[in-house]
N, C-alpha and C. Protein backbone atom coordinates (compact mmCIF):
# COMPACT_ATOMS: atom_id res chain seq x y z
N UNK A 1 19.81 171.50 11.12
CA UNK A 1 19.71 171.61 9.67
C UNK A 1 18.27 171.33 9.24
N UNK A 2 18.07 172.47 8.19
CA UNK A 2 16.88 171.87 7.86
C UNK A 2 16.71 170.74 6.60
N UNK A 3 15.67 170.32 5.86
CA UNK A 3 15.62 169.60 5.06
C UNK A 3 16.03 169.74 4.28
N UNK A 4 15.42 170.67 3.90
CA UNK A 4 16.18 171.93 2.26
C UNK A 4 17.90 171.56 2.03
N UNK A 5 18.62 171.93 3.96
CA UNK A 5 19.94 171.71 3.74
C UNK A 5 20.33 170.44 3.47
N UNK A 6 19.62 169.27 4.24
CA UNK A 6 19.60 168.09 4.11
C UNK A 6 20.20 167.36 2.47
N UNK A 7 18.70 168.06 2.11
CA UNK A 7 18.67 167.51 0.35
C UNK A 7 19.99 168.02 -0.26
N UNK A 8 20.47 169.79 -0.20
CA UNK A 8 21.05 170.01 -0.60
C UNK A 8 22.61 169.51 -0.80
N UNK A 9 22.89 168.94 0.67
CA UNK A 9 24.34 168.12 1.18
C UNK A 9 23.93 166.97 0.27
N UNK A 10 22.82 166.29 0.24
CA UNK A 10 22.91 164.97 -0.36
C UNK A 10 23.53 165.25 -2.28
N UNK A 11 22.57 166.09 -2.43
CA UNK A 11 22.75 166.51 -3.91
C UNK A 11 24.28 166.92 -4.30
N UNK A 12 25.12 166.93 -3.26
CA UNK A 12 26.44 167.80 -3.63
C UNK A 12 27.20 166.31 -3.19
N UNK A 13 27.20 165.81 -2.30
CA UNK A 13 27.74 164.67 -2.70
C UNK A 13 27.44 163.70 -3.19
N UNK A 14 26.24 163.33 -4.00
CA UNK A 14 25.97 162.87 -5.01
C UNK A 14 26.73 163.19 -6.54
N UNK A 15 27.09 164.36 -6.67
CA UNK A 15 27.55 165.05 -7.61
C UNK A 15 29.21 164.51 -7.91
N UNK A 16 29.61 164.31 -5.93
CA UNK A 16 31.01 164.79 -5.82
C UNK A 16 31.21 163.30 -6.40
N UNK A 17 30.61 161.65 -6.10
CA UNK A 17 30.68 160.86 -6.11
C UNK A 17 30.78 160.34 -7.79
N UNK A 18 29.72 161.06 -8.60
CA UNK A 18 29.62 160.85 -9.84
C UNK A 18 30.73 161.33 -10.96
N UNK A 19 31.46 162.28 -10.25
CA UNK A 19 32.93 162.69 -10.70
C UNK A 19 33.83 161.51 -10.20
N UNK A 20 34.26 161.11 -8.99
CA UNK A 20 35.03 160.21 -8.56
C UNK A 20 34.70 159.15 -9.38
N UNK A 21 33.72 158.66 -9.80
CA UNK A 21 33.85 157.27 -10.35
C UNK A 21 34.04 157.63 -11.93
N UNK A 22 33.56 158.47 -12.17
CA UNK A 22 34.00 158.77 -13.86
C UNK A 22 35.79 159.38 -14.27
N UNK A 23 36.40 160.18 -13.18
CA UNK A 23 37.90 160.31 -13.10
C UNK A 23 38.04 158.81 -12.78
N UNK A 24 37.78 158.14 -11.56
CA UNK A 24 38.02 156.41 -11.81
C UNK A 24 38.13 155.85 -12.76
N UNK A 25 36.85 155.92 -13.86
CA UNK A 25 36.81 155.49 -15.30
C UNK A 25 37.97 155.47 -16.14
N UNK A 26 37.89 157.06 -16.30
CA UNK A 26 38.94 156.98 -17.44
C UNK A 26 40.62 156.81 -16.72
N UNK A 27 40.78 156.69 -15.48
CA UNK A 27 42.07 156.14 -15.05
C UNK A 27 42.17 154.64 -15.58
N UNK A 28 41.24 153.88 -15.27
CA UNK A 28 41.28 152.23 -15.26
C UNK A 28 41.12 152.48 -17.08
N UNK A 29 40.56 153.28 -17.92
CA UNK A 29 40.53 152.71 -19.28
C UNK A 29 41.96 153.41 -19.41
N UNK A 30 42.55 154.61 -19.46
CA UNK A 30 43.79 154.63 -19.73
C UNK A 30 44.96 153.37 -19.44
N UNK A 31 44.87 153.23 -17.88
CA UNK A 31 45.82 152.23 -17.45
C UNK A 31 45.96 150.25 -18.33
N UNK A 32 44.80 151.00 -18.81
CA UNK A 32 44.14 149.46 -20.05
C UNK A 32 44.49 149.42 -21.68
N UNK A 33 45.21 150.85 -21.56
CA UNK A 33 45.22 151.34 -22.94
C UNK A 33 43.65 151.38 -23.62
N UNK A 34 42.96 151.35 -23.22
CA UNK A 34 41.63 151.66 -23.45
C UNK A 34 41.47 153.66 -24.07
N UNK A 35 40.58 153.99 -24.76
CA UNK A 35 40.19 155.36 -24.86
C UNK A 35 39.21 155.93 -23.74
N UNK A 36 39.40 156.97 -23.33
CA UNK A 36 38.94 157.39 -22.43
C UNK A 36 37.69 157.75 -23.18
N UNK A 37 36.40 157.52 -22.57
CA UNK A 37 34.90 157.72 -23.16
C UNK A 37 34.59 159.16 -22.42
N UNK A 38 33.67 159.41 -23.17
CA UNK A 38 33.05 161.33 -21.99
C UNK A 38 31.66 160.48 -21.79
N UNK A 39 31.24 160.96 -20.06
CA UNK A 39 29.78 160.31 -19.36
C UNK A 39 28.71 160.48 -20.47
N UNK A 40 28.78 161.01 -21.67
CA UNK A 40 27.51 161.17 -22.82
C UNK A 40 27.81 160.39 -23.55
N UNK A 41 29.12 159.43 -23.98
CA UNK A 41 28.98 158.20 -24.75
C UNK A 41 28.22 156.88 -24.15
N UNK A 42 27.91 157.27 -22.90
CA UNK A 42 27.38 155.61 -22.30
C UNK A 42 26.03 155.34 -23.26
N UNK A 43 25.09 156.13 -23.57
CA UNK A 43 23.98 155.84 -24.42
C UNK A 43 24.47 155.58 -25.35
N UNK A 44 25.24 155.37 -26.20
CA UNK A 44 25.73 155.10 -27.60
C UNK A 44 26.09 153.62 -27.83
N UNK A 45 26.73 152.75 -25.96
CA UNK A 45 26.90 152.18 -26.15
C UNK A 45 25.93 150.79 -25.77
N UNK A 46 25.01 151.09 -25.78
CA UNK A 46 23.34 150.87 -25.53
C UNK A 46 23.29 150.03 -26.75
N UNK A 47 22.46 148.66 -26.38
CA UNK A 47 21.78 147.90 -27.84
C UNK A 47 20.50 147.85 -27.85
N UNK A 48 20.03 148.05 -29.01
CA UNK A 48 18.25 148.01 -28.62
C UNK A 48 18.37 146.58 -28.62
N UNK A 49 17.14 145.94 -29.04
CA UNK A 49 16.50 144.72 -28.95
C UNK A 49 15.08 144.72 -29.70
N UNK A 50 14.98 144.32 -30.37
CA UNK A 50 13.51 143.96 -31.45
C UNK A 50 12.59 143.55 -30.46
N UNK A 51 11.47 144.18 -30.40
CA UNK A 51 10.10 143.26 -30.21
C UNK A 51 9.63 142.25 -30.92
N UNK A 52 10.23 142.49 -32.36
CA UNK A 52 9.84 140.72 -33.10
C UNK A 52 10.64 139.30 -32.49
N UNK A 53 9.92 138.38 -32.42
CA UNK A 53 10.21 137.69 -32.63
C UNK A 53 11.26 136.66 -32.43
N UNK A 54 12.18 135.95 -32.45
CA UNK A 54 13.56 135.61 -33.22
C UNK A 54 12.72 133.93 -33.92
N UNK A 55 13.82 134.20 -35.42
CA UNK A 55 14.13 133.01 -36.00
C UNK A 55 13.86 131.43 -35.97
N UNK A 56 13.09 130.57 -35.39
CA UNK A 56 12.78 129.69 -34.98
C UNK A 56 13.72 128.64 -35.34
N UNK A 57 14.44 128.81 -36.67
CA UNK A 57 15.67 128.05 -37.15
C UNK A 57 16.61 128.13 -36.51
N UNK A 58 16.78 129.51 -35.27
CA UNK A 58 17.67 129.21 -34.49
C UNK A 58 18.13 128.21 -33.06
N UNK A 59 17.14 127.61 -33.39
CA UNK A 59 16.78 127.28 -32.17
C UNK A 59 16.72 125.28 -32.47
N UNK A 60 16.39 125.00 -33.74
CA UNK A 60 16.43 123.44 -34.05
C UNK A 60 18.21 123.26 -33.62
N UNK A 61 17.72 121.31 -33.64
CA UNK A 61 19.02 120.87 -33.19
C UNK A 61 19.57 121.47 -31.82
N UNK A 62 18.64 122.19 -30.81
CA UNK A 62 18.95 122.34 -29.39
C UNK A 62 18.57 121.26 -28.50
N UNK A 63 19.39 121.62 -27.48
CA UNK A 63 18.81 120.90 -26.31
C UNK A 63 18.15 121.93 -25.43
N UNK A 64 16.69 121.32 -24.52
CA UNK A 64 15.98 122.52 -23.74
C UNK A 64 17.13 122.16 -22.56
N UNK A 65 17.57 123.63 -21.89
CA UNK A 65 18.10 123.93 -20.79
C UNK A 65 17.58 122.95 -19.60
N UNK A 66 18.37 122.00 -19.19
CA UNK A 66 18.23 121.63 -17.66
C UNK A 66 17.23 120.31 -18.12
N UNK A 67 16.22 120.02 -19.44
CA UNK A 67 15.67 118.77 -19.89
C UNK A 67 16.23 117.83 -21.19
N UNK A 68 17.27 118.29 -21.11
CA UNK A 68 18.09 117.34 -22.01
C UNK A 68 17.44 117.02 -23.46
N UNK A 69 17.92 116.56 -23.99
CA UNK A 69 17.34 116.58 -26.23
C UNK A 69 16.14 115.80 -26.18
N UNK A 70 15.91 116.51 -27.08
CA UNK A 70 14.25 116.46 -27.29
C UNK A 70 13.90 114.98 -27.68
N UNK A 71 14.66 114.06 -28.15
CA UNK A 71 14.27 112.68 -28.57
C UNK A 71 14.90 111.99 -27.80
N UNK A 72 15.22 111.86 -26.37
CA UNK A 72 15.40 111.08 -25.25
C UNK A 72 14.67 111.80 -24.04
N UNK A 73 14.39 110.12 -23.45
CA UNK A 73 14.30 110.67 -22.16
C UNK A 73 14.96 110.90 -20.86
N UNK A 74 14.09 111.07 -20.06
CA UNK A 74 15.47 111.36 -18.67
C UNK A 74 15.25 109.59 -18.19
N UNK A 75 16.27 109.61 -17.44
CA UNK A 75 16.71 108.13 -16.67
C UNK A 75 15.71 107.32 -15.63
């Protein structure tokens, strides 16, 4: 075989694989009572995320992760 065929076998079961898991899909969301989605809703269900910032008020009255509250110390 040459490469060409190589690529080409890969590309076809690549294809065949991307069907199997999307018929997978909508079996497991049916069997969930779930709605079955089509492979072009997955971007929809995408969240952006702001480059600003966040809130700094969200964040008073925390404790830092793994160094315990800010007005004690460790032991």
């Amino acid at each position: 075989m040459s490469v060409q065929d190589d690529l080409a076998a890969v590309k076809r079961r690549l294809q065949d694989l991307e069907h199997t898991v999307e018929e997978l899909e909508r079996r497991v969301g049916a069997e969930r009572g779930a709605p079955s989605t089509p492979a072009t809703g997955r971007a929809e269900s995408l969240v952006t995320i702001p480059d600003t910032p966040y809130d700094s008020g969200l964040w008073v009255d925390t404790d830092d992760e793994g160094l315990g509250a800010r007005d004690r110390h460790a032991p």
